[in-house]
N, C-alpha and C. Protein backbone atom coordinates (compact mmCIF):
# COMPACT_ATOMS: atom_id res chain seq x y z
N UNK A 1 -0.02 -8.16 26.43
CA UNK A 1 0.96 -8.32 25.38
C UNK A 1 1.12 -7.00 24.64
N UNK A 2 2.62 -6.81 24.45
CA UNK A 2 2.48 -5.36 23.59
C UNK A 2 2.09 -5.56 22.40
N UNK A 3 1.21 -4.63 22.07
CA UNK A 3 0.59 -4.72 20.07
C UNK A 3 1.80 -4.55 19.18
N UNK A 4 1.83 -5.54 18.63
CA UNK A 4 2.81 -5.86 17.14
C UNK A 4 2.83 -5.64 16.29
N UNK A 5 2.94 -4.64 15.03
CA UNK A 5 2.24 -4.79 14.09
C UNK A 5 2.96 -5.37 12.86
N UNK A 6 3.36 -6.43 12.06
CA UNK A 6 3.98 -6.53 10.95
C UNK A 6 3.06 -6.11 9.59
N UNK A 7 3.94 -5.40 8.81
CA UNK A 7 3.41 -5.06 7.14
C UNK A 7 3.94 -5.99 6.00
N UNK A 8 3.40 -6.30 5.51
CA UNK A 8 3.97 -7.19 4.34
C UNK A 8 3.85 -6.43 2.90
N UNK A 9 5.08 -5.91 2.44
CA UNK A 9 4.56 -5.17 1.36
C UNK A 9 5.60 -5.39 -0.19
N UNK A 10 5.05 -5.04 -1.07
CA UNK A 10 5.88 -5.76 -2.30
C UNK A 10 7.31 -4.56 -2.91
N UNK A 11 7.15 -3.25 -2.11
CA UNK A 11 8.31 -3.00 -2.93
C UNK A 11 8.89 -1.90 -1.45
N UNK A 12 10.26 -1.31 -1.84
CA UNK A 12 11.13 -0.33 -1.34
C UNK A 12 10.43 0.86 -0.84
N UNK A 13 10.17 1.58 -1.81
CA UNK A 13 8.61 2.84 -1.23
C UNK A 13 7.83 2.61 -0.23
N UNK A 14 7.53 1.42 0.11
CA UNK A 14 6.37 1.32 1.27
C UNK A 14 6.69 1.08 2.62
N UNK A 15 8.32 0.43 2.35
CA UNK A 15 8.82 0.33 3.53
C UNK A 15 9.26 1.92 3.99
N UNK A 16 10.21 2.38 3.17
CA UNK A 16 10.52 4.05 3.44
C UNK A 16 9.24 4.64 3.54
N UNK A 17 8.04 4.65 3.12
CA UNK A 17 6.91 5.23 4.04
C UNK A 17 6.37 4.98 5.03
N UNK A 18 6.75 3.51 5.04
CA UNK A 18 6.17 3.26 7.07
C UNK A 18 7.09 3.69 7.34
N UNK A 19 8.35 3.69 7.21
CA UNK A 19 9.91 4.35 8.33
C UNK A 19 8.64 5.62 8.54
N UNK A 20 9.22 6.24 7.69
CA UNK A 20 8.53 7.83 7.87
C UNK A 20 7.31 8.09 8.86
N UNK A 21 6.24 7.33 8.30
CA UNK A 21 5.08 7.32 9.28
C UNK A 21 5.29 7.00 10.57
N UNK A 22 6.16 6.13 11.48
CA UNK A 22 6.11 5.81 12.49
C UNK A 22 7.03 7.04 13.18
N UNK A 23 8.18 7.36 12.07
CA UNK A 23 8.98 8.84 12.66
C UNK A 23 8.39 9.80 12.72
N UNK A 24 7.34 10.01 12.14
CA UNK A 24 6.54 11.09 12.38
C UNK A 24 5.65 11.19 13.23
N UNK A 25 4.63 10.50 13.45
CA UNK A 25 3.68 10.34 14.52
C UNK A 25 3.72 9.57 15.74
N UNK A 26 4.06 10.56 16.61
CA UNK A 26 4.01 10.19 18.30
C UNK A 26 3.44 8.90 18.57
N UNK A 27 2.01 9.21 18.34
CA UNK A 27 1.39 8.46 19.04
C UNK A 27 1.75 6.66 18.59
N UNK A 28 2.59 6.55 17.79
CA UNK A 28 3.03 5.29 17.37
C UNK A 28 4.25 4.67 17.95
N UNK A 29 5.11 5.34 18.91
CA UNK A 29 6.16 5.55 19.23
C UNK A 29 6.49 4.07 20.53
N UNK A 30 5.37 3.82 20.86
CA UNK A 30 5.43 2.54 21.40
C UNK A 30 4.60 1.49 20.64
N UNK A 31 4.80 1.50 19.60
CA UNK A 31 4.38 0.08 18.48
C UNK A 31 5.26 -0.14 17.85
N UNK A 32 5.46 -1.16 17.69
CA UNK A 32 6.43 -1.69 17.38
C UNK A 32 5.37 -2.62 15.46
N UNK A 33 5.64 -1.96 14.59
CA UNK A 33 5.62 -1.55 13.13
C UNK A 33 7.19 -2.12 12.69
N UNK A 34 6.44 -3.41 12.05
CA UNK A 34 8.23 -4.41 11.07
C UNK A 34 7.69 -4.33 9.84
N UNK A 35 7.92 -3.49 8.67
CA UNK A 35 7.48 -3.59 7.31
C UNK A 35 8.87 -4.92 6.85
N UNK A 36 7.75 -5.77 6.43
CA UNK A 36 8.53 -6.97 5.72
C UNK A 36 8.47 -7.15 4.14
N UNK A 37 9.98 -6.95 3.69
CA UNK A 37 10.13 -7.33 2.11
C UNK A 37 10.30 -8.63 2.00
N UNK A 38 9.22 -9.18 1.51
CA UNK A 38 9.82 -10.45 1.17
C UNK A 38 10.92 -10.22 0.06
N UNK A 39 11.92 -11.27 -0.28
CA UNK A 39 13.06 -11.75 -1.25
C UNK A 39 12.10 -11.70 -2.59
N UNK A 40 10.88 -13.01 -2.66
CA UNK A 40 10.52 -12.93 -3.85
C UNK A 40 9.42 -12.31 -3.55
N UNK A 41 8.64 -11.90 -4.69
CA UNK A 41 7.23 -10.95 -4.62
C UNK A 41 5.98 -11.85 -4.97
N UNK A 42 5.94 -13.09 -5.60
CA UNK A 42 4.17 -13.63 -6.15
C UNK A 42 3.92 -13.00 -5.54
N UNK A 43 2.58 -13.70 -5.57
CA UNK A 43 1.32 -13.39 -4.79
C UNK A 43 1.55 -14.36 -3.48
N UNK A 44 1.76 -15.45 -4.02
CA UNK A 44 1.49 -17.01 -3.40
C UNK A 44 2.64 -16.58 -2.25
N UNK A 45 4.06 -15.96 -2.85
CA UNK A 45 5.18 -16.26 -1.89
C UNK A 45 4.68 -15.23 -0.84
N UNK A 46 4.21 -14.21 -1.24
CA UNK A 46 3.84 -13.16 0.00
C UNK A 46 2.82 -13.84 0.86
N UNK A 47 1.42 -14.18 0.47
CA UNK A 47 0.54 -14.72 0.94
C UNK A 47 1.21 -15.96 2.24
N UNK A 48 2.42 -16.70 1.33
CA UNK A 48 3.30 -17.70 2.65
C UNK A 48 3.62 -16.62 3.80
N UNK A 49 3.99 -15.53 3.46
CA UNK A 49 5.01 -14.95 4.29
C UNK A 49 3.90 -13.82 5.42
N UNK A 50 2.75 -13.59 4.95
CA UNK A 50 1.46 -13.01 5.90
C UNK A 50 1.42 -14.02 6.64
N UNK A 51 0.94 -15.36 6.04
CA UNK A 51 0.72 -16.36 7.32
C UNK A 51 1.19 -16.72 8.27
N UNK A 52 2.76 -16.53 8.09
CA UNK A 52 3.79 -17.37 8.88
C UNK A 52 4.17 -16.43 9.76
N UNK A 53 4.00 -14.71 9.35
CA UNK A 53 3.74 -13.55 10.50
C UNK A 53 2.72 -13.46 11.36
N UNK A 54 1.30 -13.95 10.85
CA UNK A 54 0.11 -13.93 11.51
C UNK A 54 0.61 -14.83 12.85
N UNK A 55 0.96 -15.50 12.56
CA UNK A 55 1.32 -16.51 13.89
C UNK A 55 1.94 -15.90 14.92
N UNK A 56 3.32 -15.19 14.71
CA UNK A 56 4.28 -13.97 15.60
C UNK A 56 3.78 -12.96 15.89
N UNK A 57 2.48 -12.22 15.41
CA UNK A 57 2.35 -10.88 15.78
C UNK A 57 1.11 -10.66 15.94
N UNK A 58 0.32 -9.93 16.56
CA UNK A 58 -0.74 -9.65 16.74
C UNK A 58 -1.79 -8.72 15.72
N UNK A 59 -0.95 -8.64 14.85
CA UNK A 59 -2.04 -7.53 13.66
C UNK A 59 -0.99 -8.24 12.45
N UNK A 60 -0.99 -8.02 11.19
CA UNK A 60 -0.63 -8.49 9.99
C UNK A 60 -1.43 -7.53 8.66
N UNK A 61 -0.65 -6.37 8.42
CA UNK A 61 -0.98 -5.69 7.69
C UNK A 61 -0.69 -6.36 6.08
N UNK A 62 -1.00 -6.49 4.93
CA UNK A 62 -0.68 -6.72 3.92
C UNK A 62 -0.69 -5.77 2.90
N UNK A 63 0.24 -4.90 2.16
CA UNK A 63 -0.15 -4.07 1.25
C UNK A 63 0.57 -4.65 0.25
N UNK A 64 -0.51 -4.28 -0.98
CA UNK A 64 -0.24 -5.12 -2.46
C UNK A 64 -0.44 -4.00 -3.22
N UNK A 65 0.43 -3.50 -3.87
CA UNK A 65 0.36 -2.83 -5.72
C UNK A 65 -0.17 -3.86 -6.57
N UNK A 66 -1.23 -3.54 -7.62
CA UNK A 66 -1.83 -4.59 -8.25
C UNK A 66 -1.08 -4.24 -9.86
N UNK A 67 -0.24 -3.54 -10.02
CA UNK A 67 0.11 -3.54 -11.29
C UNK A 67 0.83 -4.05 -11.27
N UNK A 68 1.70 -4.97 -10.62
CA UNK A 68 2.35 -6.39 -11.65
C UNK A 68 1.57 -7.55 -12.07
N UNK A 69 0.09 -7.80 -10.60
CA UNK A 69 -0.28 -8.62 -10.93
C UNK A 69 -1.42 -8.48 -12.11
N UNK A 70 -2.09 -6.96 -12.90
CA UNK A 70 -2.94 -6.97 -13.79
C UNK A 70 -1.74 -7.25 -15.02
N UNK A 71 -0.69 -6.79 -15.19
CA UNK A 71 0.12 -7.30 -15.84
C UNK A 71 0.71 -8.65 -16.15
N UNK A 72 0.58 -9.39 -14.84
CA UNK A 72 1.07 -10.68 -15.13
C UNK A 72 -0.18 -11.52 -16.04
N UNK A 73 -1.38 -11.09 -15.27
CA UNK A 73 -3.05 -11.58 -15.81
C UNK A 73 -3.20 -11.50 -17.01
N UNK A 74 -2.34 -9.92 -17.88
CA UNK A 74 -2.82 -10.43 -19.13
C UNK A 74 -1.81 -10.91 -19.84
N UNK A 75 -0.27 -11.23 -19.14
CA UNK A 75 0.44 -11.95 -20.15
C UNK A 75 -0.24 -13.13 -19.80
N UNK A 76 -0.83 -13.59 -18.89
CA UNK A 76 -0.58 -15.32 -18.97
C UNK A 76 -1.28 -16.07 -19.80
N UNK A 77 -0.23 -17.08 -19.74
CA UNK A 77 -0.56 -18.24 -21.25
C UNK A 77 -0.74 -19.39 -20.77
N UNK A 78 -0.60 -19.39 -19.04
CA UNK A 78 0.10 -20.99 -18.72
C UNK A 78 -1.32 -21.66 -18.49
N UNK A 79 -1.19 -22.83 -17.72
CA UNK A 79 -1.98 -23.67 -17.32
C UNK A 79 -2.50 -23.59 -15.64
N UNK A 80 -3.41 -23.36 -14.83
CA UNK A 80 -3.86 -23.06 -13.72
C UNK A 80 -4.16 -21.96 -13.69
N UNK A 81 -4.43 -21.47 -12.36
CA UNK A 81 -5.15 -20.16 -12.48
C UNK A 81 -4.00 -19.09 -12.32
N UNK A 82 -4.38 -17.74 -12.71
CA UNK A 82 -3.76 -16.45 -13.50
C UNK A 82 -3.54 -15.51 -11.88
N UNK A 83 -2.43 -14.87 -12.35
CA UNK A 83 -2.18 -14.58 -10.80
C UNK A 83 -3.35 -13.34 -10.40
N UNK A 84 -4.47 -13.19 -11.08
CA UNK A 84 -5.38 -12.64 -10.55
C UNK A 84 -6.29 -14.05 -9.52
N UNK A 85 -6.65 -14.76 -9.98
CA UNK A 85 -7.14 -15.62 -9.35
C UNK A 85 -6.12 -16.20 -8.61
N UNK A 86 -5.31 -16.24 -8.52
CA UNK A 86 -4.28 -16.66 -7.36
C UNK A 86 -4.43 -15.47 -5.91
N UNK A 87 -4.52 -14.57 -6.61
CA UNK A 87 -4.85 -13.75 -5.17
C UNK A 87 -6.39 -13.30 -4.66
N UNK A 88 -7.52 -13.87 -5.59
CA UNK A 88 -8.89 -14.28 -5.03
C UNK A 88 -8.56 -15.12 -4.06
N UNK A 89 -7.79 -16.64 -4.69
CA UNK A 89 -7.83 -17.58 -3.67
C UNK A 89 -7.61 -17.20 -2.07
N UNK A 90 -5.97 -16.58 -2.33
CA UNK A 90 -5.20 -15.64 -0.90
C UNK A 90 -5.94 -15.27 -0.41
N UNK A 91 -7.06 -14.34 -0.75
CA UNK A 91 -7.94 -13.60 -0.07
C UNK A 91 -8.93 -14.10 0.81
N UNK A 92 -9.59 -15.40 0.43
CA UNK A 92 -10.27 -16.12 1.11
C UNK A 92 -9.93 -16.91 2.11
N UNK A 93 -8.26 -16.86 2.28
CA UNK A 93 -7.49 -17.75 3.05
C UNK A 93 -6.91 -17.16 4.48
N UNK A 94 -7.10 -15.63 3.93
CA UNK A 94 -6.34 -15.02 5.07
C UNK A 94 -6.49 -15.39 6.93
N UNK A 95 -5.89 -15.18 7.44
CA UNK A 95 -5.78 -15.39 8.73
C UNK A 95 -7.30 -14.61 9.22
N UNK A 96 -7.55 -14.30 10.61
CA UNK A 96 -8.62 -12.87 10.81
C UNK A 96 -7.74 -11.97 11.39
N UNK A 97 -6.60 -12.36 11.77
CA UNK A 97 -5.78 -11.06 12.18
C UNK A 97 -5.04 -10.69 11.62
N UNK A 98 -5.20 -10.45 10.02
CA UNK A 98 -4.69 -10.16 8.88
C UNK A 98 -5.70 -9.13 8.04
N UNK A 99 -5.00 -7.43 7.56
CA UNK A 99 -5.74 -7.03 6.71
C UNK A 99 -5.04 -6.66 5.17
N UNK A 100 -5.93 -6.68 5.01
CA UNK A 100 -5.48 -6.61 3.33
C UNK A 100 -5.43 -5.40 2.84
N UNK A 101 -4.69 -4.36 2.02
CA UNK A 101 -4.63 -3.28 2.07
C UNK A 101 -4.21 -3.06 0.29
N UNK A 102 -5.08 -2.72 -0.55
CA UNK A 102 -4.11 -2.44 -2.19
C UNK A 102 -4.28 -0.98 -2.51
N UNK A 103 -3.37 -1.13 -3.92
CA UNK A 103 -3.58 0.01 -4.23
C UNK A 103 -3.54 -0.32 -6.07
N UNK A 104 -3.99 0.42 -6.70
CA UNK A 104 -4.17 -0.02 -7.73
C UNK A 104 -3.86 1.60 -8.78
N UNK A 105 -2.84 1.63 -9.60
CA UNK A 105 -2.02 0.94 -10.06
C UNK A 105 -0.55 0.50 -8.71
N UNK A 106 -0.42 1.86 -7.73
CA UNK A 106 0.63 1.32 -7.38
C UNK A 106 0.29 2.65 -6.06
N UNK A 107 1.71 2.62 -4.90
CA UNK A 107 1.32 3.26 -3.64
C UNK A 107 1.53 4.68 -4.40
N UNK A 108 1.67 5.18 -5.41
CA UNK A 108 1.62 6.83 -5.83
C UNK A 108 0.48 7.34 -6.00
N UNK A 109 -0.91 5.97 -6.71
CA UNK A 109 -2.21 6.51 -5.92
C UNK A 109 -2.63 6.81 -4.92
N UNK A 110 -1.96 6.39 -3.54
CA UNK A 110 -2.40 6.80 -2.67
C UNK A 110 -1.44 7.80 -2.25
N UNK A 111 -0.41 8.41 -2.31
CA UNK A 111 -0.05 9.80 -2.83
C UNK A 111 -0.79 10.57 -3.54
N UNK A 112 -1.32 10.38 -5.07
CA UNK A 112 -2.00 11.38 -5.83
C UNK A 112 -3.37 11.94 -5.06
N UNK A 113 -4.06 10.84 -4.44
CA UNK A 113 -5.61 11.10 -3.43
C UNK A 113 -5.03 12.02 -2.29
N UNK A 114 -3.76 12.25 -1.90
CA UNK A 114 -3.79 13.68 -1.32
C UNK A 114 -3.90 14.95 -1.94
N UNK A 115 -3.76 14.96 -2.75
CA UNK A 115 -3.94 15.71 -4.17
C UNK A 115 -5.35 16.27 -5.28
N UNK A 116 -6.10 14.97 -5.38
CA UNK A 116 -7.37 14.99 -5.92
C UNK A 116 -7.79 14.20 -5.48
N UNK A 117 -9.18 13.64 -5.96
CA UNK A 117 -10.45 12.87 -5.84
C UNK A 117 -10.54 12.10 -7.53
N UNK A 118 -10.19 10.92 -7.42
CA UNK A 118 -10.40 10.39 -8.35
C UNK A 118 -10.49 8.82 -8.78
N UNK A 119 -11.10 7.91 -9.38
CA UNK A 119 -10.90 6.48 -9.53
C UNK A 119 -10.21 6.03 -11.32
N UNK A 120 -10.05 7.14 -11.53
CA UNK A 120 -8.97 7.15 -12.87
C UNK A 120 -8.27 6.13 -12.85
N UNK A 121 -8.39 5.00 -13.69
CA UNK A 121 -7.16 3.92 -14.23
C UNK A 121 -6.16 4.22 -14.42
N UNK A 122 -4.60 4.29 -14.12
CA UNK A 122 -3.23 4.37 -14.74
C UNK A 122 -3.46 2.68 -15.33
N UNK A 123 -2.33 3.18 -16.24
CA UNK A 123 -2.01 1.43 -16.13
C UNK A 123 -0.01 1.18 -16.09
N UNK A 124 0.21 2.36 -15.34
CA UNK A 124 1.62 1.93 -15.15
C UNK A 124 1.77 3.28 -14.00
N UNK A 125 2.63 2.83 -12.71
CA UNK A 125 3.57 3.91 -11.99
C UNK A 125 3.36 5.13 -12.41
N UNK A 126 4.24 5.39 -13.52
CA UNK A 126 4.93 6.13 -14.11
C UNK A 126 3.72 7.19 -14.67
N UNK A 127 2.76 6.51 -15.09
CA UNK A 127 1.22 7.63 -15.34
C UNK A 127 1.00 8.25 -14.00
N UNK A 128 0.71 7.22 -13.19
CA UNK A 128 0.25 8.18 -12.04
C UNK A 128 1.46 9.42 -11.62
N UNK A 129 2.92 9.12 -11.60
CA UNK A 129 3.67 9.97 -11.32
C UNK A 129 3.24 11.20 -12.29
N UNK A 130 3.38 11.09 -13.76
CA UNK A 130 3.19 11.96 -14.40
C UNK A 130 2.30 12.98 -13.92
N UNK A 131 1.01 12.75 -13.73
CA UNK A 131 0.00 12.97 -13.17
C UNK A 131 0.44 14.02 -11.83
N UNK A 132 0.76 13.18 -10.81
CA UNK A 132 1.08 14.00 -9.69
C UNK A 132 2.05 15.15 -10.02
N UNK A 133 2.78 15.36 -10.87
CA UNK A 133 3.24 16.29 -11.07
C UNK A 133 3.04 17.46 -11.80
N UNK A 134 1.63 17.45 -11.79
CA UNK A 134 0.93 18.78 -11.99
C UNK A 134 0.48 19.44 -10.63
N UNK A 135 0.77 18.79 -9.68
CA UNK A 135 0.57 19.46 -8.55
C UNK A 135 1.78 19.68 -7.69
N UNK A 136 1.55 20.71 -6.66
CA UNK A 136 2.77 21.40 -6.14
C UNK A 136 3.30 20.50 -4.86
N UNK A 137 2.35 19.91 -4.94
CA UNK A 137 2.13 19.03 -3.05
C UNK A 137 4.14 18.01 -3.31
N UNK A 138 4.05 17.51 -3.68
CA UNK A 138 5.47 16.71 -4.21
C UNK A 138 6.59 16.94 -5.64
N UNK A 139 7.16 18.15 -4.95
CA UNK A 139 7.93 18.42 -6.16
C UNK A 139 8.80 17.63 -6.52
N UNK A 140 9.95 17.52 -7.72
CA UNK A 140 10.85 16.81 -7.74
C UNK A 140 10.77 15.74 -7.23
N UNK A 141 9.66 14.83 -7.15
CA UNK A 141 9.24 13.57 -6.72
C UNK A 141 10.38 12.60 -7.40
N UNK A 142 10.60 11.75 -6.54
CA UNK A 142 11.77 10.39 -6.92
C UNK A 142 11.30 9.40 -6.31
N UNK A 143 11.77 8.28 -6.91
CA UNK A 143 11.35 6.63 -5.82
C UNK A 143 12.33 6.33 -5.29
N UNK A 144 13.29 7.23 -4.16
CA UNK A 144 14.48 7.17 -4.10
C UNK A 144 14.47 7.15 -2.21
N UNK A 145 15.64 6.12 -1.90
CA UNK A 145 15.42 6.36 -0.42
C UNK A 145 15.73 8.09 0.48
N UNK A 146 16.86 8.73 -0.72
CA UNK A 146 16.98 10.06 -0.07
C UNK A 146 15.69 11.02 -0.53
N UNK A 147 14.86 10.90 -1.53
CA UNK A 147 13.55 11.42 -1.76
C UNK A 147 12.87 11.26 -0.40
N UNK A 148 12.71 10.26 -0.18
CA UNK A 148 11.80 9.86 0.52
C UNK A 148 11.84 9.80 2.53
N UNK A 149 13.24 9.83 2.56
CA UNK A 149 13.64 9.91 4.02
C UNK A 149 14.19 10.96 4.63
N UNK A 150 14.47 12.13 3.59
CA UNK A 150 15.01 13.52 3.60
C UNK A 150 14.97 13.86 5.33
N UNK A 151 15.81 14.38 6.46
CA UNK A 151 15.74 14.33 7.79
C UNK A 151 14.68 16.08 7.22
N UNK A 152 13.56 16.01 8.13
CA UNK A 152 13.11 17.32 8.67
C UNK A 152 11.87 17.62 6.59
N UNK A 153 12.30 16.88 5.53
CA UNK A 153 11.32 17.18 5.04
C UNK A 153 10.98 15.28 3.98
N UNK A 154 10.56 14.80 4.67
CA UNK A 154 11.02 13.10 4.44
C UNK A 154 9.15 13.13 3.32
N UNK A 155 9.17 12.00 3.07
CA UNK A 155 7.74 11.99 1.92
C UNK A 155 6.10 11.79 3.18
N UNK A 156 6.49 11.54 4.57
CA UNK A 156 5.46 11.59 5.14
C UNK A 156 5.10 12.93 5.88
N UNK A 157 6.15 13.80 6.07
CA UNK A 157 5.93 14.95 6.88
C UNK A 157 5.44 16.23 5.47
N UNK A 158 5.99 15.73 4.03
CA UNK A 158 5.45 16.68 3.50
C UNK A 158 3.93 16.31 2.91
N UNK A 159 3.39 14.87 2.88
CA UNK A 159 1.86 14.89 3.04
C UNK A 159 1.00 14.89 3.87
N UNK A 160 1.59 15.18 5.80
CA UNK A 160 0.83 15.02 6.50
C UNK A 160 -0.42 15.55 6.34
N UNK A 161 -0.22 17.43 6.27
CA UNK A 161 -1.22 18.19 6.07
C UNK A 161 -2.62 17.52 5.26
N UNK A 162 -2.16 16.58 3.94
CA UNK A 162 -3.43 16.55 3.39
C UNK A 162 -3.94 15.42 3.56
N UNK A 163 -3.59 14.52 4.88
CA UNK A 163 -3.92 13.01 5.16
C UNK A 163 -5.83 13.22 5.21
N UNK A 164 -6.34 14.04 5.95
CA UNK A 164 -7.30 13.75 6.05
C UNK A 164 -8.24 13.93 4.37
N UNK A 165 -7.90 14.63 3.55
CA UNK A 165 -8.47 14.54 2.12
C UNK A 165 -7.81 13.21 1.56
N UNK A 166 -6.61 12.89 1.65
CA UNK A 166 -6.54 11.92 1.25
C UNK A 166 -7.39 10.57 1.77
N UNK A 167 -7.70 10.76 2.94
CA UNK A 167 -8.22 9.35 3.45
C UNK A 167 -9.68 9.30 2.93
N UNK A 168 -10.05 10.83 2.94
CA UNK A 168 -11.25 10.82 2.45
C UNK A 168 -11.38 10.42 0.84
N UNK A 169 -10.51 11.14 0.14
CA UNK A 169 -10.65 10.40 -1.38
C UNK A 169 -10.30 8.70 -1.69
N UNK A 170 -9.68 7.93 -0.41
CA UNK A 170 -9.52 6.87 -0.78
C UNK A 170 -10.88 6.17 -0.09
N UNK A 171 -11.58 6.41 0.58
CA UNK A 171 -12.68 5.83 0.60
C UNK A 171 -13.89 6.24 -0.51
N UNK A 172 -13.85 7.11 -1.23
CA UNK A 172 -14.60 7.34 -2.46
C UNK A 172 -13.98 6.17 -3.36
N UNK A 173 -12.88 5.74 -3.14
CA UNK A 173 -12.78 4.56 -4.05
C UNK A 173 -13.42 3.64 -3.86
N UNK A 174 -14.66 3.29 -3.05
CA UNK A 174 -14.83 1.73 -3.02
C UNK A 174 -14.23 1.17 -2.40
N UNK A 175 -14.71 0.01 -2.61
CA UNK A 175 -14.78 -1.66 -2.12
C UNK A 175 -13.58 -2.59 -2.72
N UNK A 176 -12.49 -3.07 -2.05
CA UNK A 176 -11.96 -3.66 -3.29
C UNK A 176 -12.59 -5.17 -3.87
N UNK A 177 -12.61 -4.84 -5.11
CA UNK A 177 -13.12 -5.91 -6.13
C UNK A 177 -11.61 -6.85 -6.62
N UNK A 178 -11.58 -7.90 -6.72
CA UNK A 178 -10.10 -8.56 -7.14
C UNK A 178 -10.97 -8.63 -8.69
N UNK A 179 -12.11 -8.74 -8.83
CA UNK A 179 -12.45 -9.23 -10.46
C UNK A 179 -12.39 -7.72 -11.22
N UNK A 180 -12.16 -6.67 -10.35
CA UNK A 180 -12.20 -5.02 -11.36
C UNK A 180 -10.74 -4.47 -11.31
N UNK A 181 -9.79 -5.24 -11.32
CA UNK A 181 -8.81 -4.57 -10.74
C UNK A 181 -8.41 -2.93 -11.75
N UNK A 182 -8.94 -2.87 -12.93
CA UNK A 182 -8.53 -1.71 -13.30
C UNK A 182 -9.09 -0.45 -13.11
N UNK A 183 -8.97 -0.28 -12.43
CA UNK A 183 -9.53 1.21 -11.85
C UNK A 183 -8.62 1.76 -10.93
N UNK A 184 -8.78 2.86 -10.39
CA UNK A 184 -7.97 3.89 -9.60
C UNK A 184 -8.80 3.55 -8.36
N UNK A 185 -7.51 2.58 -7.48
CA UNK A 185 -8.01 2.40 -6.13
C UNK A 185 -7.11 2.25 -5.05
N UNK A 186 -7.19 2.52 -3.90
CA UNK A 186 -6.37 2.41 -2.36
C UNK A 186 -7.42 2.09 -1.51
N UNK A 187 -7.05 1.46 -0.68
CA UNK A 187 -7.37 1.14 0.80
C UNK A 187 -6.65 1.67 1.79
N UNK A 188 -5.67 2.47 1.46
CA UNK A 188 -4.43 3.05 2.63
C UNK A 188 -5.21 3.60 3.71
N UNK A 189 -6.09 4.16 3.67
CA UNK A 189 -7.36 4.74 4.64
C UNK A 189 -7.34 3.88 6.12
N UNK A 190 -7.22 2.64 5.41
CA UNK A 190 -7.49 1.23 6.23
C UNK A 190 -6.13 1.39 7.33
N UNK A 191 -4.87 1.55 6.97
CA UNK A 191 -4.01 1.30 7.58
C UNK A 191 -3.89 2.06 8.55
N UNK A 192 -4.28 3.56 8.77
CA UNK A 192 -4.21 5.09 9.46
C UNK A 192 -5.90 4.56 10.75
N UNK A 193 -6.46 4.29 10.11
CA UNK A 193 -7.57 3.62 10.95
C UNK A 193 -6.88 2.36 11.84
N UNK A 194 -6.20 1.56 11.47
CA UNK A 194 -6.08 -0.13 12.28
C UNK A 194 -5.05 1.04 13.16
N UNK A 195 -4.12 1.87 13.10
CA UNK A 195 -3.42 2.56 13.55
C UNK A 195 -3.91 4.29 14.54
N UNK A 196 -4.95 3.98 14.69
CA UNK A 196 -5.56 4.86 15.43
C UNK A 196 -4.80 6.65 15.01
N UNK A 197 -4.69 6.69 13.94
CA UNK A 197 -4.76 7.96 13.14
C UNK A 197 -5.86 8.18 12.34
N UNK A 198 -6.69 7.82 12.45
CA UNK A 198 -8.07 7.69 11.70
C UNK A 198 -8.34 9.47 11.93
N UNK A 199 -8.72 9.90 10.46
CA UNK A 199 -9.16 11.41 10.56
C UNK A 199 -10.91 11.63 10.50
């Protein structure tokens, strides 16, 4: 059977970075890589939408930004559990041919870890961007599909060079914890590994 891989991921950026990643590296060129937006984002609706891929495809990547859901955690007021514990539950539910992949505050940490070494808390995007733009690696950075898909200088060909520091600073992050979510963390490491780019 040819290897399948579907991604399940919560926003626009991650899909325009798998485009990129698979346009860039050869050796991917016969995998067949479907980054899936779901319509709505929960936790719960994504978690439906891993499962119901696990079934069609042979691998089931999941990548989650945790800053809506530490945000949703501390507005909530309601009754049942808080969409932090909504995605403990997910977690315990997953398929086995399903991996789980976050990033915490959002995928620009795992941009900035090409950059530095660090488990620094943001608690919004927009910090970590700030942040990255003390360095030269991503100038004029945008969350924009022409930022990001530029032909000949696109957002994966201009971090290739520092994939292997980056992979290395995202495993200095740890373990992911769903009960610590505030801290400066990625698993993207994970995805370049299930993908035999492992540095």
């Amino acid at each position: 059977m040819r290897r399948a891989i579907a991604c399940v991921v919560d926003g626009e950026t991650e899909v325009w970075y798998l485009n990129m990643l698979k346009r860039n590296e050869p050796s991917l060129r016969g995998l067949a890589i479907k980054p899936e937006l779901p319509q709505k984002k929960s936790v719960q609706e994504q978690f439906c939408c891993v499962k119901a891929l696990s079934k069609a495809y042979s691998e089931v990547i999941w990548i989650v930004d945790t800053d809506t859901i530490i945000r949703e955690t501390r507005q909530f007021a309601g009754k049942g559990p808080s969409p932090k514990e909504k995605l403990k539950e997910c977690l315990t539910k997953l398929p086995c041919n399903v991996a789980f992949i976050a990033n915490t505050p959002c995928l620009e940490f795992w941009f900035l870890l090409h950059m530095i070494r660090t488990t620094k808390y943001y608690d919004s995007c927009e910090s970590v961007i700030r942040e990255m733009e003390k360095y030269p690696v991503l100038p004029g950075y945008e969350k924009t599909r022409r930022y990001f898909t530029a032909e000949g200088n696109d957002i994966y060909s201009r971090l290739r060079s520092y994939l292997p520091t980056a992979m290395n600073h995202a495993r200095a992050t740890g373990r992911f914890d769903a009960n610590q979510l505030e801290r400066g963390y990625s698993s993207m490491h994970e995805l370049f590994e299930i993908l035999g780019i492992a540095q």
